[in-house]
Protein backbone atom coordinates (compact mmCIF):
# COMPACT_ATOMS: atom_id res chain seq x y z
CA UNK A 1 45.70 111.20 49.04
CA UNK A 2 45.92 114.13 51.69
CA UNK A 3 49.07 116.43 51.43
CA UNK A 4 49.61 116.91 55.41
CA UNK A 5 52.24 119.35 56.69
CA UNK A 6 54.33 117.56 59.81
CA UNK A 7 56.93 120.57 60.12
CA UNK A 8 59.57 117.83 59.63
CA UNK A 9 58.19 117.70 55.74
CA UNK A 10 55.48 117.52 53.90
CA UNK A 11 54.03 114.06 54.22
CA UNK A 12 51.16 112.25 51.37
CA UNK A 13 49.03 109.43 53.71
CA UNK A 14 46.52 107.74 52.89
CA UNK A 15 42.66 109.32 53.70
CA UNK A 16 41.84 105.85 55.56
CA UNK A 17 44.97 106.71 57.51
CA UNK A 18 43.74 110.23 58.77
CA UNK A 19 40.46 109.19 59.19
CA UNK A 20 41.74 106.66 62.27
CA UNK A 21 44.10 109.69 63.67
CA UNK A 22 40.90 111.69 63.79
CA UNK A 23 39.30 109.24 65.70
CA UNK A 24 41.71 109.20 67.78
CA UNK A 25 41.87 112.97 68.66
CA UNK A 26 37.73 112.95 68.51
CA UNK A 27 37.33 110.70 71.34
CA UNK A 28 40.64 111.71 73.54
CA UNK A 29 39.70 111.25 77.20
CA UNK A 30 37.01 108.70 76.33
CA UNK A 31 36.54 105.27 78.61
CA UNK A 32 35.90 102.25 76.67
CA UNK A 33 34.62 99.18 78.44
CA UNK A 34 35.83 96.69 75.51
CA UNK A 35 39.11 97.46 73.47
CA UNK A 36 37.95 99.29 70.53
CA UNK A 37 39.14 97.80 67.73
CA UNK A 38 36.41 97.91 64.33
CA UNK A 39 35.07 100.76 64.60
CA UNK A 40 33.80 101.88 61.07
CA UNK A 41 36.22 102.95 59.49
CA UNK A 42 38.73 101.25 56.47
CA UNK A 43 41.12 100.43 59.00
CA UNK A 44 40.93 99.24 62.26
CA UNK A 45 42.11 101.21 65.36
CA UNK A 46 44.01 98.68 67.56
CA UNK A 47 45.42 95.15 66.40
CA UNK A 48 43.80 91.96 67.52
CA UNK A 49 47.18 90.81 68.98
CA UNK A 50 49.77 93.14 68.76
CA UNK A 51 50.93 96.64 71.15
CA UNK A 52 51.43 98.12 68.11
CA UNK A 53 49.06 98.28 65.66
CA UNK A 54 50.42 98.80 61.83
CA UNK A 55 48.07 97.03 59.13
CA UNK A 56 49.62 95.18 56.31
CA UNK A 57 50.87 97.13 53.52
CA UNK A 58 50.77 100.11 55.84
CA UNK A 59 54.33 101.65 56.66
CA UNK A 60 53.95 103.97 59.19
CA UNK A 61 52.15 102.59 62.75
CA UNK A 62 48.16 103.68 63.43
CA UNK A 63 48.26 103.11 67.54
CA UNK A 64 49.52 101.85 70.37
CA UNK A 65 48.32 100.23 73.25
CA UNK A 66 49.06 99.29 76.89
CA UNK A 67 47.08 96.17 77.09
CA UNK A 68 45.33 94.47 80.91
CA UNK A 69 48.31 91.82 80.66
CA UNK A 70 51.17 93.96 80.32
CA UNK A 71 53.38 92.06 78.29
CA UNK A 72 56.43 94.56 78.66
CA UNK A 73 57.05 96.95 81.29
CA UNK A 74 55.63 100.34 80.06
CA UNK A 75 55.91 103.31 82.34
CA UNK A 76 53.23 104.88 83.46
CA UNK A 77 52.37 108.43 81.23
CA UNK A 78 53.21 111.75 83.08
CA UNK A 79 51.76 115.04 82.47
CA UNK A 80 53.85 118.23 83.10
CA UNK A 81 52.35 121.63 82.07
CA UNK A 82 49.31 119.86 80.02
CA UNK A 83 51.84 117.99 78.15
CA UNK A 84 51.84 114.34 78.37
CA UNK A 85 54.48 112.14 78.27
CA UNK A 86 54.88 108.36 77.93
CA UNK A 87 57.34 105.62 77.76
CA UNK A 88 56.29 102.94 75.72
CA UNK A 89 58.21 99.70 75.38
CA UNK A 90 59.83 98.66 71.83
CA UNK A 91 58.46 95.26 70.39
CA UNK A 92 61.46 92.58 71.89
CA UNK A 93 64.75 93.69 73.21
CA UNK A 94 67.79 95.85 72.14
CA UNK A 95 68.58 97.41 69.23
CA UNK A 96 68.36 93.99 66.94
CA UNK A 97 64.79 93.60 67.62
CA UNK A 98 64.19 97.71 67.31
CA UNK A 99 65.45 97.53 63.56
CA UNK A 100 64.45 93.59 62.67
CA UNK A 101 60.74 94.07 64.15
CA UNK A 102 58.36 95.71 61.67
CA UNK A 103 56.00 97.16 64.07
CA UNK A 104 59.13 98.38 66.04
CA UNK A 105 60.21 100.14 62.10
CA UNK A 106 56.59 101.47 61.44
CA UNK A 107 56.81 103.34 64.84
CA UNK A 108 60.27 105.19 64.13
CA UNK A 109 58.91 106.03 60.55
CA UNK A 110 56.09 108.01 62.33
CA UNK A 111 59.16 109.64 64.30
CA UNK A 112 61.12 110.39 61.27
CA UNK A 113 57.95 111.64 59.45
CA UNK A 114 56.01 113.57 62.37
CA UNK A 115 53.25 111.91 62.39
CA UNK A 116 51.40 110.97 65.67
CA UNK A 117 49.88 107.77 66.61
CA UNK A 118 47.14 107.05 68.78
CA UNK A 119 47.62 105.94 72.00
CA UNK A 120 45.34 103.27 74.17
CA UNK A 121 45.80 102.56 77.68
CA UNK A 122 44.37 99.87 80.25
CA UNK A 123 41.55 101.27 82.52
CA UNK A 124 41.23 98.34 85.19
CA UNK A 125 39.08 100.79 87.40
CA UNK A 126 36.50 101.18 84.70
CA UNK A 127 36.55 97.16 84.20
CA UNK A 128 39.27 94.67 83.18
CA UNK A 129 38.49 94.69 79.45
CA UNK A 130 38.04 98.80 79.79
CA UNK A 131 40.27 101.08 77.90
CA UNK A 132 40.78 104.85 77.41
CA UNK A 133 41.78 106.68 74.89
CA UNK A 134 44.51 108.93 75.97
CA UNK A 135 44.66 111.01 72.65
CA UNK A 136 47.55 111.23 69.76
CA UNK A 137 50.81 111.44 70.48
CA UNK A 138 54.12 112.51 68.67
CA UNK A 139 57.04 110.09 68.68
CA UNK A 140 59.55 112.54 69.89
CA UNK A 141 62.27 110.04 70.62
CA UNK A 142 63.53 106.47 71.52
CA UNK A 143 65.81 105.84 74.62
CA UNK A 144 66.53 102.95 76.35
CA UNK A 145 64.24 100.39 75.03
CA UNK A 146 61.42 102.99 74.89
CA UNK A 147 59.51 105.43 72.38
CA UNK A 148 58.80 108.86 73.98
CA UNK A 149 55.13 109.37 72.62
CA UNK A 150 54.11 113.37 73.67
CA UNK A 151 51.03 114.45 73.55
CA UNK A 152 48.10 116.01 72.44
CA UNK A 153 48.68 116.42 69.51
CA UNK A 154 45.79 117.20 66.95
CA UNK A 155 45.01 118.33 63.10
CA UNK A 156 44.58 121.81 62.22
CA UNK A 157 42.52 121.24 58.86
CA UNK A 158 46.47 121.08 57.27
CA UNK A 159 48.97 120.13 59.52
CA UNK A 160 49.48 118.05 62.85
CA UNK A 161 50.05 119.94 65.97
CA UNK A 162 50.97 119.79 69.47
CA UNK A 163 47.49 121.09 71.19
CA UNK A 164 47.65 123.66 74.15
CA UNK A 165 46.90 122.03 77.65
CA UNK A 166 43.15 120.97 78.26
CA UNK A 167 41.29 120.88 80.96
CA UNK A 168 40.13 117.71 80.30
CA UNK A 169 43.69 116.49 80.64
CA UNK A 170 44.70 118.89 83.55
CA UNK A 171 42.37 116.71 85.57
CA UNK A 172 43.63 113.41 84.94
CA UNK A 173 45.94 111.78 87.43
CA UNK A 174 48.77 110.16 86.08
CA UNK A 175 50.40 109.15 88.85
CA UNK A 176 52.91 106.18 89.01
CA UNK A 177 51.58 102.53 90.95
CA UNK A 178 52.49 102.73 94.49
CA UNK A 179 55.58 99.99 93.72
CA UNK A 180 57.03 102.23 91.16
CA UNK A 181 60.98 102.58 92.70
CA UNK A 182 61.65 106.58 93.15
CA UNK A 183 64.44 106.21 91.15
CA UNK A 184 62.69 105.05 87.51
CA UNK A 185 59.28 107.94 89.56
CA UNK A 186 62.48 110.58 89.07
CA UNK A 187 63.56 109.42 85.58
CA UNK A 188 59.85 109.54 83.82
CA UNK A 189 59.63 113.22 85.56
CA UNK A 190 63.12 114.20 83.98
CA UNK A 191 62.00 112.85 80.81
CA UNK A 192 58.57 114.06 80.67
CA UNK A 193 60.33 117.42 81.28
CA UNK A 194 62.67 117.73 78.90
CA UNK A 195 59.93 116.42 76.30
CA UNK A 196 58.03 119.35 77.40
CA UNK A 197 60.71 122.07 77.18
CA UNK A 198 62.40 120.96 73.91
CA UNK A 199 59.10 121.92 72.42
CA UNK A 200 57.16 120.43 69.50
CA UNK A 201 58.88 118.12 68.02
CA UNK A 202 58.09 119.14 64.36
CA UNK A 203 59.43 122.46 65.12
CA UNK A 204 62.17 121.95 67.59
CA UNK A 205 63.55 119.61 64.28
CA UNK A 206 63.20 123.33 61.95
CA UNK A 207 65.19 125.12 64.45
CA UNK A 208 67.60 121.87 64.56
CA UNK A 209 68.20 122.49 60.81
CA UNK A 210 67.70 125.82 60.60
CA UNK A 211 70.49 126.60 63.26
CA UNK A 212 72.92 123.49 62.29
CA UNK A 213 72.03 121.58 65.74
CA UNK A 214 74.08 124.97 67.15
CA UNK A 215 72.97 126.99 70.61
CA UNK A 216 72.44 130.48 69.14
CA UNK A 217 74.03 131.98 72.15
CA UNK A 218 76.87 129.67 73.26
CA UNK A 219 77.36 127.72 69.36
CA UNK A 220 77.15 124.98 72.00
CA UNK A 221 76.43 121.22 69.97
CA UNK A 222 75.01 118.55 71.73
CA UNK A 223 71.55 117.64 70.36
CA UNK A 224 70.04 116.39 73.76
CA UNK A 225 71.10 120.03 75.50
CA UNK A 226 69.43 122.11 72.75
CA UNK A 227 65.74 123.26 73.44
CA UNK A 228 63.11 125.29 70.78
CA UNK A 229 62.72 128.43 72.55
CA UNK A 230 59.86 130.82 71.66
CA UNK A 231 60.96 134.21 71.27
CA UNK A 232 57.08 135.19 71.81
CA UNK A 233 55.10 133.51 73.60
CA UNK A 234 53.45 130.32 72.59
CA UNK A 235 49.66 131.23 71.38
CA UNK A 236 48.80 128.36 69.58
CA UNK A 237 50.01 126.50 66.25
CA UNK A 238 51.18 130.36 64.43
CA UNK A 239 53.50 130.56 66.81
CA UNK A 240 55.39 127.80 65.83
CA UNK A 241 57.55 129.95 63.41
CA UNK A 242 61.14 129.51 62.73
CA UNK A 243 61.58 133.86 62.89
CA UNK A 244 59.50 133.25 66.27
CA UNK A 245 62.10 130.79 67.48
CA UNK A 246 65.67 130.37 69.10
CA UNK A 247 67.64 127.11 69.09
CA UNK A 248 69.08 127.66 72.84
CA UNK A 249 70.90 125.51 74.99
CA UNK A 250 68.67 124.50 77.89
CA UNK A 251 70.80 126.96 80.72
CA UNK A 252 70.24 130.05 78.04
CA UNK A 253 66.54 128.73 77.12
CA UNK A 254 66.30 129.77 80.87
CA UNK A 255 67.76 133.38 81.11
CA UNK A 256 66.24 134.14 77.66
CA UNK A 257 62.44 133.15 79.36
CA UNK A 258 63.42 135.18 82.57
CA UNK A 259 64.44 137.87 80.48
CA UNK A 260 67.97 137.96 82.05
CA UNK A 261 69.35 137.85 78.00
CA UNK A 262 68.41 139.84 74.88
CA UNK A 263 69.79 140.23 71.29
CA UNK A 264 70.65 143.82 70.46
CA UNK A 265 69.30 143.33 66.71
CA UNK A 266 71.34 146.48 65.28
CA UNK A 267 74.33 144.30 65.66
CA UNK A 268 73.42 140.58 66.38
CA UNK A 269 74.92 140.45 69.71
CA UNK A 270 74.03 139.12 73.60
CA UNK A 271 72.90 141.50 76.16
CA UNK A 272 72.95 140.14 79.80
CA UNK A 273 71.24 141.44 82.42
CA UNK A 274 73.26 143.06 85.48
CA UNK A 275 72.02 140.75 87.48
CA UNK A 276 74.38 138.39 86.19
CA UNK A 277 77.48 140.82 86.19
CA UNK A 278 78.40 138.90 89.08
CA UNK A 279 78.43 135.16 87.22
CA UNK A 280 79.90 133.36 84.40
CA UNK A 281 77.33 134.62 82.13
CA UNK A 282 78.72 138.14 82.06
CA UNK A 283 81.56 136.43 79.50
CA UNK A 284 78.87 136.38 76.87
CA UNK A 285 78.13 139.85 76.97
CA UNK A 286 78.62 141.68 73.82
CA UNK A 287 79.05 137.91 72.34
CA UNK A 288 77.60 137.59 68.15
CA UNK A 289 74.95 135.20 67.85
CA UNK A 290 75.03 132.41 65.69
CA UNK A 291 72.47 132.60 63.15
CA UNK A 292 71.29 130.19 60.70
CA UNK A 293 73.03 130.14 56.94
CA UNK A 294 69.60 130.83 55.41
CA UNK A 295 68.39 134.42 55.93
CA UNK A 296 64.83 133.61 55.70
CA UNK A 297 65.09 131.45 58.99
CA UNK A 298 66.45 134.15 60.67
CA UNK A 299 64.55 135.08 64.31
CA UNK A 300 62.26 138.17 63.28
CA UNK A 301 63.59 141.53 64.45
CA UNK A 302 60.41 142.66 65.57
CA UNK A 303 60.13 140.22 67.54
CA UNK A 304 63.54 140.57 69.25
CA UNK A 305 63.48 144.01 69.89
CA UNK A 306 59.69 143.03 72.09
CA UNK A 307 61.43 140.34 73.82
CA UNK A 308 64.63 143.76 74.45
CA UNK A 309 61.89 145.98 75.36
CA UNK A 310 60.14 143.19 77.96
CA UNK A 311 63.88 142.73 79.51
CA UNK A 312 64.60 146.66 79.70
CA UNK A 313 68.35 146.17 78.41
């Protein structure tokens, strides 16, 4: 069985497992007019009944699907920077039916793991048994009743990946129906947002680890607040290095891309731009960053001093 590399750990799935992933990134952005279900390969790619599809003696979950009938009350996907984003409803309600359902299980394995499912979704204007394929997706989180699938993700010949933007998918409107209340518009904007800038999930979780769920700047600790900064920019899948990346709280994550913060690497502590002489931020001048216990997951010097020369400080 295939060895595949989630950046969470290294992950052995079956071929017939792949092979349906693959189809699902091959045909991303493709219109359906009947639910595709057999499709040639060992497994199936969407259940006969169920939103989520997990064949037996499968653990992890192959797809899901927002079906014509809407049986729960998924939100529609957003798409912020060529990311997408979408809330998709657990199997039942609350937390008993989250850990009692088996579909609802398969789904946070794929979480825990890293590994993406495929995602279906209702096309009524191509026909009301028409579907489209919206891509893979990551399982980056549950909230509320709801998986946070982000996407698209792909496979790299060895490991899965978040893709950069397409224009394929910069051209699809995902807007929410005309009923939506601007309250729950705001909240799948927020979300779809914070998906976007706490980076790929895979390697947001390496930074997690690397840095002890710590801010490297403020040693500030709350999980939700912390953010995968690239200390380069992002230029595909390479760049998704720990010694390319910061674990910043979302404030510094800010500064840090505006170049209003460097790391003097000669002795591991905060620079802050003048501009800021004038604001809080000026306390964490001359500050030590926290590092991670493990010297080899320490950010690349190299790289620091670019991001010191691009700041002039």
């Amino acid at each position: 069985m295939p060895v595949i590399e989630t950046g969470i750990r290294r992950v052995e799935i079956e071929q017939s497992h792949l092979d349906v992933l693959l189809w699902f990134e091959e045909n991303e952005g493709q219109v359906f007019r009947q639910r595709p279900q057999d499709v040639g390969l060992a497994y199936r790619v969407s259940g006969p009944q169920f939103g989520i599809w997990k064949p037996s003696g499968l653990p992890y979950a192959l797809s899901v699907m927002q079906s014509h009938r809407r049986v729960y009350e998924d939100l529609p996907p957003y798409e912020v920077d060529g990311t997408w984003v979408y809330q998709y409803h657990q199997e039942g309600e609350g937390l008993e039916d989250r850990y009692g359902k088996a579909r609802n299980r398969a789904l946070d394995l794929c979480r825990e793991a890293g590994i993406p499912v495929g995602v279906l979704m209702a096309a009524p204007v191509h026909g009301s048994s028409a579907y489209r394929v919206l891509g893979l997706g990551f399982v980056s989180d549950y909230r509320d009743g709801y998986y946070i699938l982000s996407g698209p993700a792909g496979f790299d010949g060895t490991a899965f990946v978040l893709k950069k933007p397409s224009e394929q998918l910069a051209l699809i409107s995902w807007a929410a129906e005309p009923t939506a209340a601007d309250r729950v518009d705001e909240r799948q904007r927020v979300i779809a947002s914070v998906v976007r800038r706490q980076g790929q999930p895979y390697f947001r979780k390496q930074l997690l680890v690397a840095y002890e769920g710590r801010c490297a700047f403020s040693e500030y600790d709350a999980d939700d607040a912390l953010e995968a900064a690239h200390i380069q920019p992002y230029r595909g899948p390479a760049s998704n290095r720990v010694d390319n990346g910061l674990l910043l709280r979302a404030d510094m994550h800010d500064l840090f891309d505006l170049f209003l913060v460097a790391v003097d690497t000669s002795s591991q502590r905060l620079l802050v731009s003048p501009e800021l002489a004038s604001t809080r931020y000026a306390d964490y001048a001359g500050r030590r960053i926290h590092l991670p216990r493990d010297r080899s997951s320490w950010p690349s010097v190299d790289r620091l001093d670019w991001h010191r020369e691009q700041a002039r400080l």
